[in-house]
Protein backbone atom coordinates (compact mmCIF):
# COMPACT_ATOMS: atom_id res chain seq x y z
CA UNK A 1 -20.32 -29.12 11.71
CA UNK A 2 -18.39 -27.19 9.02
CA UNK A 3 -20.20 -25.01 6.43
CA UNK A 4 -19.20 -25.42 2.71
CA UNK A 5 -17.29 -22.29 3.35
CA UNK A 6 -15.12 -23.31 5.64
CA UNK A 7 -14.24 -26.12 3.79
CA UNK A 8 -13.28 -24.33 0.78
CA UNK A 9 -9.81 -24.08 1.26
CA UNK A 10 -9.37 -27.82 1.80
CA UNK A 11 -11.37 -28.51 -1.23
CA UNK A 12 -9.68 -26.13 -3.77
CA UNK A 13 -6.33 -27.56 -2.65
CA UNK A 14 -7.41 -31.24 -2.33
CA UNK A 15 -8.96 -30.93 -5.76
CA UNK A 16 -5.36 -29.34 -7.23
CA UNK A 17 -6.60 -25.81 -7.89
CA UNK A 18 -4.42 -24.10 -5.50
CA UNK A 19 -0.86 -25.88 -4.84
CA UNK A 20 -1.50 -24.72 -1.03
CA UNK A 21 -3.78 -22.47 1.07
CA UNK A 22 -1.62 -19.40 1.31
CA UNK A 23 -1.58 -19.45 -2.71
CA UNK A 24 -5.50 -19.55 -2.51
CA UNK A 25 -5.94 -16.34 0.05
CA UNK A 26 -3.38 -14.70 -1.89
CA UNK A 27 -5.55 -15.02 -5.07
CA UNK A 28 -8.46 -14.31 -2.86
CA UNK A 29 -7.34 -11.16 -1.64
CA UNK A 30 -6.46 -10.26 -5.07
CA UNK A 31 -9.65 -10.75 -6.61
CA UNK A 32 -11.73 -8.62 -3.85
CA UNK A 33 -9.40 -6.11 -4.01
CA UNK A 34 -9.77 -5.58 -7.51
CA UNK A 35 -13.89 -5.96 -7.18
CA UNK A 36 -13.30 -3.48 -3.97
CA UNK A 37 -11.56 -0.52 -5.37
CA UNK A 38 -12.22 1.70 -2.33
CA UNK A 39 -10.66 -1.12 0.11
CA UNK A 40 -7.40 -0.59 -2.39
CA UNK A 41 -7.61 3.32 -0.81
CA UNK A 42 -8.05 1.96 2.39
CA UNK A 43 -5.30 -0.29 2.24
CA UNK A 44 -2.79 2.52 1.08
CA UNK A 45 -3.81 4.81 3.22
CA UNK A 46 -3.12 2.57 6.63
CA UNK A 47 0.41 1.57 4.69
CA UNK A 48 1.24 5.39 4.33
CA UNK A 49 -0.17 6.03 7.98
CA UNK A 50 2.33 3.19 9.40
CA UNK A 51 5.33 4.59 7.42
CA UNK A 52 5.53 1.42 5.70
CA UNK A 53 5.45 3.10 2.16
CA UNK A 54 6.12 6.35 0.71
CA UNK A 55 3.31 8.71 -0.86
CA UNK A 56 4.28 7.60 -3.96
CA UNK A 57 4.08 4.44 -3.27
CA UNK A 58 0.40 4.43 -1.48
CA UNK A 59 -0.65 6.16 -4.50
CA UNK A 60 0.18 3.63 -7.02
CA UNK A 61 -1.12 0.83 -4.74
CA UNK A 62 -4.62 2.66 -5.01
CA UNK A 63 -4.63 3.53 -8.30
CA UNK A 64 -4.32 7.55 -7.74
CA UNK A 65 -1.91 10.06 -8.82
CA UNK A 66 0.28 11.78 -5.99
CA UNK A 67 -1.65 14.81 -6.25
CA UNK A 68 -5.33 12.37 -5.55
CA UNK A 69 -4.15 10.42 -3.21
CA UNK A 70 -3.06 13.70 -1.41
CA UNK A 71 -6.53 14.98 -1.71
CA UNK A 72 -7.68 11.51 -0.05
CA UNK A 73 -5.56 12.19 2.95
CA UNK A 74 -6.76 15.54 3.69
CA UNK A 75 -10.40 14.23 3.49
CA UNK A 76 -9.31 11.96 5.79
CA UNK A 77 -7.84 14.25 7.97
CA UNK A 78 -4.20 12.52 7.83
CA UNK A 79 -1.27 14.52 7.67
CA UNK A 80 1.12 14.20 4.71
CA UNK A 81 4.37 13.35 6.40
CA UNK A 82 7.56 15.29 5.36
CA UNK A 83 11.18 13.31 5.64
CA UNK A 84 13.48 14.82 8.35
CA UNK A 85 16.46 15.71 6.15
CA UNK A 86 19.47 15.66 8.38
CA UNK A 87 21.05 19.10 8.78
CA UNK A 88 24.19 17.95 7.77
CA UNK A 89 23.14 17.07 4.72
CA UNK A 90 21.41 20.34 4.02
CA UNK A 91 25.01 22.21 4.32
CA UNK A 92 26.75 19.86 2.09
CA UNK A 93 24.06 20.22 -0.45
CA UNK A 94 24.62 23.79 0.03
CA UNK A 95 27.88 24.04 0.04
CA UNK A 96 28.05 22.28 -3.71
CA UNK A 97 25.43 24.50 -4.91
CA UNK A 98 27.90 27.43 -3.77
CA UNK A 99 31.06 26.25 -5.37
CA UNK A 100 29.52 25.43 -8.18
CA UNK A 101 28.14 28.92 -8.84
């Protein structure tokens, strides 16, 4: 026997509220994420973790500046990551910083 809940999906798309189920969780999600503030931190943080957005990036999903959302790692005890710049890159910057002096 289904609950009321678990037919909520059909019945907000049968009744033409929602042109399709993935257009209702997506509104869902929306709405308890903006009723959840702290899950917004949460949600940036395990982004940042799995290198699948910058600091910058995490920050603005939750809301913080870089600065914050730094402070929310190190409570956290996650390391802010630092892009590998390649070495060859270094000595061309440095190189054009030379000539142009």
């Amino acid at each position: 026997m289904k609950t009321v809940l678990s037919k909520l999906d059909e019945i907000l798309v049968g009744i033409g509220k929602y042109p399709s189920k993935k257009e209702l969780i997506e509104d869902a999600l929306r709405a308890l994420l903006r009723a959840k503030p702290e899950l917004k931190r949460d949600l940036a943080i395990e982004l940042y973790k799995k290198k699948e957005v910058s600091l910058s990036r995490a920050a603005e999903i939750c809301g913080l500046n870089i600065e914050d959302f730094k402070e929310s790692l190190k409570e956290r005890g996650i390391k802010i990551s630092v892009p590998g710049i390649p070495v060859e890159e270094v000595d061309e910057e440095v190189e054009r910083i030379l000539k142009a002096v």
